[in-house]
Protein backbone atom coordinates (compact mmCIF):
# COMPACT_ATOMS: atom_id res chain seq x y z
CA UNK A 1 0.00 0.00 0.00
CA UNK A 2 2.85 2.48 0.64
CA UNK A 3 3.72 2.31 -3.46
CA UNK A 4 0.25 3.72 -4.47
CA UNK A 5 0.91 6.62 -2.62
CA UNK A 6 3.96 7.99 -4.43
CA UNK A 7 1.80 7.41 -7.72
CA UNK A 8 -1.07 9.61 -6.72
CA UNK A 9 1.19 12.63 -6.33
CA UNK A 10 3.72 12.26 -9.05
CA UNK A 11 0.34 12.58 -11.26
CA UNK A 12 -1.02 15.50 -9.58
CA UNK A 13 2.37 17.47 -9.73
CA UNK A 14 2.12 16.91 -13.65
CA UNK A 15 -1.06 18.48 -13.98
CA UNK A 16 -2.90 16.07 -13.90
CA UNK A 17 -5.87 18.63 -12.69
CA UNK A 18 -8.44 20.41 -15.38
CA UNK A 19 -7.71 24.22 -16.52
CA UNK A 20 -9.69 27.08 -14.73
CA UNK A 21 -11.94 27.85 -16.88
CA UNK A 22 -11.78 31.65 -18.84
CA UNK A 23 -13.57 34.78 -17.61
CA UNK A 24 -15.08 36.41 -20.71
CA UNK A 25 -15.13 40.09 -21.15
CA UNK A 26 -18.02 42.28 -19.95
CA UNK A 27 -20.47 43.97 -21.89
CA UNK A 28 -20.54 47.37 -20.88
CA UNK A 29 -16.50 47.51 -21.73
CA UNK A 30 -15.03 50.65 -23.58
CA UNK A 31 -11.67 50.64 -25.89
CA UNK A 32 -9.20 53.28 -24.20
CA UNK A 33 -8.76 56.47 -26.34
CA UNK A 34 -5.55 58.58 -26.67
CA UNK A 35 -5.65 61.58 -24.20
CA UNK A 36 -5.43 64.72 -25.89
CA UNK A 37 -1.57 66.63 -25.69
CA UNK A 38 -2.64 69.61 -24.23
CA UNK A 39 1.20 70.92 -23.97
CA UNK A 40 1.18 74.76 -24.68
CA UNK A 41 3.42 75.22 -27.78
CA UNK A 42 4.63 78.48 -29.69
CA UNK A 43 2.64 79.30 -32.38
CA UNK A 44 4.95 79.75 -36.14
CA UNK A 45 4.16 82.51 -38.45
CA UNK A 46 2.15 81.90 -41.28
CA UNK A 47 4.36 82.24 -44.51
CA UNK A 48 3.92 85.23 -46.24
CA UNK A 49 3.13 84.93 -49.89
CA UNK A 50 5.32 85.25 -52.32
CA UNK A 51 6.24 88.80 -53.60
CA UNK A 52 5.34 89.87 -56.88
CA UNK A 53 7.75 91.33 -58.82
CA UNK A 54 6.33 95.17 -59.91
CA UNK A 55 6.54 96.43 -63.41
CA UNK A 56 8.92 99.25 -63.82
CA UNK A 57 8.37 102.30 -64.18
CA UNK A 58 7.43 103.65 -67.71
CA UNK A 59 10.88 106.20 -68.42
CA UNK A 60 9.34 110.01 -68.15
CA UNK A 61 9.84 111.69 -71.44
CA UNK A 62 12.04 114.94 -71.14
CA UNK A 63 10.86 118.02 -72.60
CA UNK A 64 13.51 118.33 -75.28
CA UNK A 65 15.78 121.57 -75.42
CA UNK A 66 15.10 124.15 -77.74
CA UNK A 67 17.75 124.74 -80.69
CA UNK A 68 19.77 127.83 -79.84
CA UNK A 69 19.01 130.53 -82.49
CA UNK A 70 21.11 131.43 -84.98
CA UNK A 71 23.94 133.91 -84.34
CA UNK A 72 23.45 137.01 -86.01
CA UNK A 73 25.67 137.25 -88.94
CA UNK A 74 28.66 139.86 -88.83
CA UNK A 75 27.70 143.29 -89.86
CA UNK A 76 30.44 145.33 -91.86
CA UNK A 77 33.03 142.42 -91.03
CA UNK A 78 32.95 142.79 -87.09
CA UNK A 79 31.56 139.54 -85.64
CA UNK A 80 29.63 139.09 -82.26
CA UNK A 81 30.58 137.39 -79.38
CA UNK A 82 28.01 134.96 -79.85
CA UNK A 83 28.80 134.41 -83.37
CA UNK A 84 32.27 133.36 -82.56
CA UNK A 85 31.25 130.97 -79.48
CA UNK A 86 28.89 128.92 -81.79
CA UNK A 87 30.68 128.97 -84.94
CA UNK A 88 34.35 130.46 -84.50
CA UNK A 89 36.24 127.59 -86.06
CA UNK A 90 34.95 129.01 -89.61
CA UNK A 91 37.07 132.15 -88.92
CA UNK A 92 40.11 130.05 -87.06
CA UNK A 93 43.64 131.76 -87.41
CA UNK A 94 42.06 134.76 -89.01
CA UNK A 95 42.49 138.38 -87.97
CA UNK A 96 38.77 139.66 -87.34
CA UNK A 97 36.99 142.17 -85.34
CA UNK A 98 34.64 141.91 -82.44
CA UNK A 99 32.46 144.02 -80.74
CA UNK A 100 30.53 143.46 -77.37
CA UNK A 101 30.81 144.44 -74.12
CA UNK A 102 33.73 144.05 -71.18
CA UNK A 103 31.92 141.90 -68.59
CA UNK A 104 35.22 141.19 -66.37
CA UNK A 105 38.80 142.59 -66.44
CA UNK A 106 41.56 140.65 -64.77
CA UNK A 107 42.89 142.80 -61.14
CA UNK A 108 45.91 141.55 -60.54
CA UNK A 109 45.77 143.23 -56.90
CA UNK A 110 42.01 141.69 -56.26
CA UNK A 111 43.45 138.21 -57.44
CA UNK A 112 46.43 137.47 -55.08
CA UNK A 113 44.43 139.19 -52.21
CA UNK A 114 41.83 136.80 -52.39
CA UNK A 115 45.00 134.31 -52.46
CA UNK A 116 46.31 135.89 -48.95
CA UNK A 117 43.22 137.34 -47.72
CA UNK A 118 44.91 137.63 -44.07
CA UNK A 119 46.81 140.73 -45.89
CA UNK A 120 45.57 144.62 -46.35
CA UNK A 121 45.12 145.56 -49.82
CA UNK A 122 48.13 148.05 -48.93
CA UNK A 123 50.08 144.92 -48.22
CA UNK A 124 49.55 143.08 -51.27
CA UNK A 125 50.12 146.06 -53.36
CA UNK A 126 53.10 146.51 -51.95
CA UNK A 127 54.00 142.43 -52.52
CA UNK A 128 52.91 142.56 -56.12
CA UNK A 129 55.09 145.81 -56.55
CA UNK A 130 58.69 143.66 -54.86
CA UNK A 131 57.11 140.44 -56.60
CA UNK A 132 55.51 140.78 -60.26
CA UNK A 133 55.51 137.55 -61.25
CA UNK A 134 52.26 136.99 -58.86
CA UNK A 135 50.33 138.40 -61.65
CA UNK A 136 49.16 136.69 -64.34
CA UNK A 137 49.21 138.59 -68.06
CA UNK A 138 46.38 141.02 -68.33
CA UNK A 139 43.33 139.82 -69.91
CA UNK A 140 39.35 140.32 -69.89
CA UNK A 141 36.38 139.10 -71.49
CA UNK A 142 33.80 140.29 -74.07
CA UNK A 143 30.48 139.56 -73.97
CA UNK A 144 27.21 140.23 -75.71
CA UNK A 145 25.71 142.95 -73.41
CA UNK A 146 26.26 143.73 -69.69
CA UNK A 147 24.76 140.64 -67.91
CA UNK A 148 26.79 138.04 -70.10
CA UNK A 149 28.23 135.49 -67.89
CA UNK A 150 32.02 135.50 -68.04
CA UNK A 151 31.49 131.43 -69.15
CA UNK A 152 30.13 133.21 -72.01
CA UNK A 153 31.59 135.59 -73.51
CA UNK A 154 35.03 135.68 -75.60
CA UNK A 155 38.31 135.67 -74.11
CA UNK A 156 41.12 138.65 -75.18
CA UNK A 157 44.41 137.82 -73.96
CA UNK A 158 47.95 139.12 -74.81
CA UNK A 159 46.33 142.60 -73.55
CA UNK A 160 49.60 145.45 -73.32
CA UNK A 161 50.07 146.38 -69.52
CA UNK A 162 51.97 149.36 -67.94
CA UNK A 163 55.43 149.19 -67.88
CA UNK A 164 56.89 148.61 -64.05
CA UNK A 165 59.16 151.46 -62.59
CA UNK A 166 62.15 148.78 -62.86
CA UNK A 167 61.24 148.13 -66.81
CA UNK A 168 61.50 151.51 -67.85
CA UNK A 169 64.89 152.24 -65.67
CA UNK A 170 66.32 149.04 -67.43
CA UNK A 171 64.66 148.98 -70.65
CA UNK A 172 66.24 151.50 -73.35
CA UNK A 173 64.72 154.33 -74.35
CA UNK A 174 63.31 153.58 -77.45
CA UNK A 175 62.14 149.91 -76.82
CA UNK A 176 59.92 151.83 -73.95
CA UNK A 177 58.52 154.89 -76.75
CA UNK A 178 57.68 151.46 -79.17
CA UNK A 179 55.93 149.46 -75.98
CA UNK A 180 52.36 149.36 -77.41
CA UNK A 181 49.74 151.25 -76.14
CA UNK A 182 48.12 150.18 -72.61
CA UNK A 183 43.90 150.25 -73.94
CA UNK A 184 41.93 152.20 -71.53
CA UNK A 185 38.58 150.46 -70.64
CA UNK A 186 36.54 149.53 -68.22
CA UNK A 187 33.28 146.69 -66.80
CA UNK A 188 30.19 147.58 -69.28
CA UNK A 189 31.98 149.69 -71.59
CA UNK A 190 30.86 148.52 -75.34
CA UNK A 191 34.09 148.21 -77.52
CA UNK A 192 35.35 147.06 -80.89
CA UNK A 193 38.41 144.45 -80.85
CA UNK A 194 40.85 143.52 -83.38
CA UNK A 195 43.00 140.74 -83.01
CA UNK A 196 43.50 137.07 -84.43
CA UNK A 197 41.08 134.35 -83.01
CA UNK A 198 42.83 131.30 -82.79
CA UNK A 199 42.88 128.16 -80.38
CA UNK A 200 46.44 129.17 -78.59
CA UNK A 201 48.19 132.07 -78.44
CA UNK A 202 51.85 133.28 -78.80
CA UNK A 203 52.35 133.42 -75.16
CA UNK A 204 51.32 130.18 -73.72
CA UNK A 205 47.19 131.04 -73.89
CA UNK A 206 45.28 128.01 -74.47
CA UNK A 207 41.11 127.85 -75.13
CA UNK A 208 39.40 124.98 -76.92
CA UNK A 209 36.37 127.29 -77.16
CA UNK A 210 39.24 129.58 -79.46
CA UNK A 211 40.19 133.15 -77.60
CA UNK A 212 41.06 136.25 -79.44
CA UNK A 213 44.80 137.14 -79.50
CA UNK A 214 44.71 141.35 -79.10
CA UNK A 215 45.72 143.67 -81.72
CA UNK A 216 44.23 147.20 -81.04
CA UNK A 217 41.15 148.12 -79.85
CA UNK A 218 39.26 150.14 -83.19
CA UNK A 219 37.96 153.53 -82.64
């Protein structure tokens, strides 16, 4: 009887026993959901759209310039300032005559003052007297009437000037009775020029706009 015993338990130890039987799943049972991600976040921009390139501008249409008129012709062989600004090269290298109006005379004086302008006039007359070669040669300019800009009106150069104290002491006698004759004239006096008009001048005067080399002023 003691051998049975053994038996019995070696069979319940290896299952020997039914399976509990399965609970099934209740009626009223929901799925589970996803919670919602209620995390705060920063909000982006929305993208702008894209620009569209504008059309350019339609080009404004300039008034155009007027043609200058016509420069008078010469009368009795004396030519205008104007006449020889717009068409001088058909009189180049010729000895003509021109008559308008002095609209600026070169000062010496006024010229290196405004140069030194820390000096009395006395002062620079006195430095232009010891030092001549401050000045530049005399020279003025001829315009059409009184209120011609000196950027337009004709250039004279080569004008005689005054002999210096020095010159006549060292000069001789008759080179200083054959020194040509200093022209009197003054800002807005109207007065007829002779002299060759020409690009450059004897002297080391140079114009692309042509200057007039003087001769003699005509009575």
């Amino acid at each position: 009887m003691r051998s049975a015993l053994p038996i019995i338990a070696l069979v319940a130890a290896c299952g020997g026993s039914e399976p509990a039987p399965q609970t099934a799943p209740r009626s009223d049972y929901l799925p589970s959901e996803a919670a919602e991600d209620n995390t705060p976040r920063e909000r982006t921009a929305p993208r702008p759209p894209p620009r569209v390139a504008e059309p350019a501008p339609a080009p404004v249409a300039r008034p155009k310039k007027p043609p200058e008129p016509e420069p008078p012709p010469p009368v009795d062989g004396v030519y205008s300032p104007l006449y020889l600004r717009a068409r001088g090269t058909d009189v180049l290298d010729q000895k003509i005559k021109v008559k308008g109006t002095v609209v600026w005379i070169y000062d010496c004086v006024a010229d290196v003052a405004a140069q030194q302008p820390d000096r009395s006039r006395e002062e620079i007359e006195k430095l232009v007297a010891k030092k001549p070669e401050l000045c530049k040669r005399p020279h003025f300019f001829l315009g059409d009437r009184k209120a011609t800009p000196k950027e337009r009106a004709v250039l004279v150069v080569e004008v005689p000037r005054a002999l210096r104290r020095d010159e006549r002491i060292s000069m001789p006698k008759d080179k200083v009775d054959a020194s040509p004759e200093v022209p009197s004239i003054a800002v807005g006096q109207e007065i007829t020029v002779e002299g060759k008009w020409a690009l450059n001048s004897p002297k080391g005067w140079a114009n692309p706009d042509g200057l007039l080399v003087y001769g003699r002023l005509v009575p």
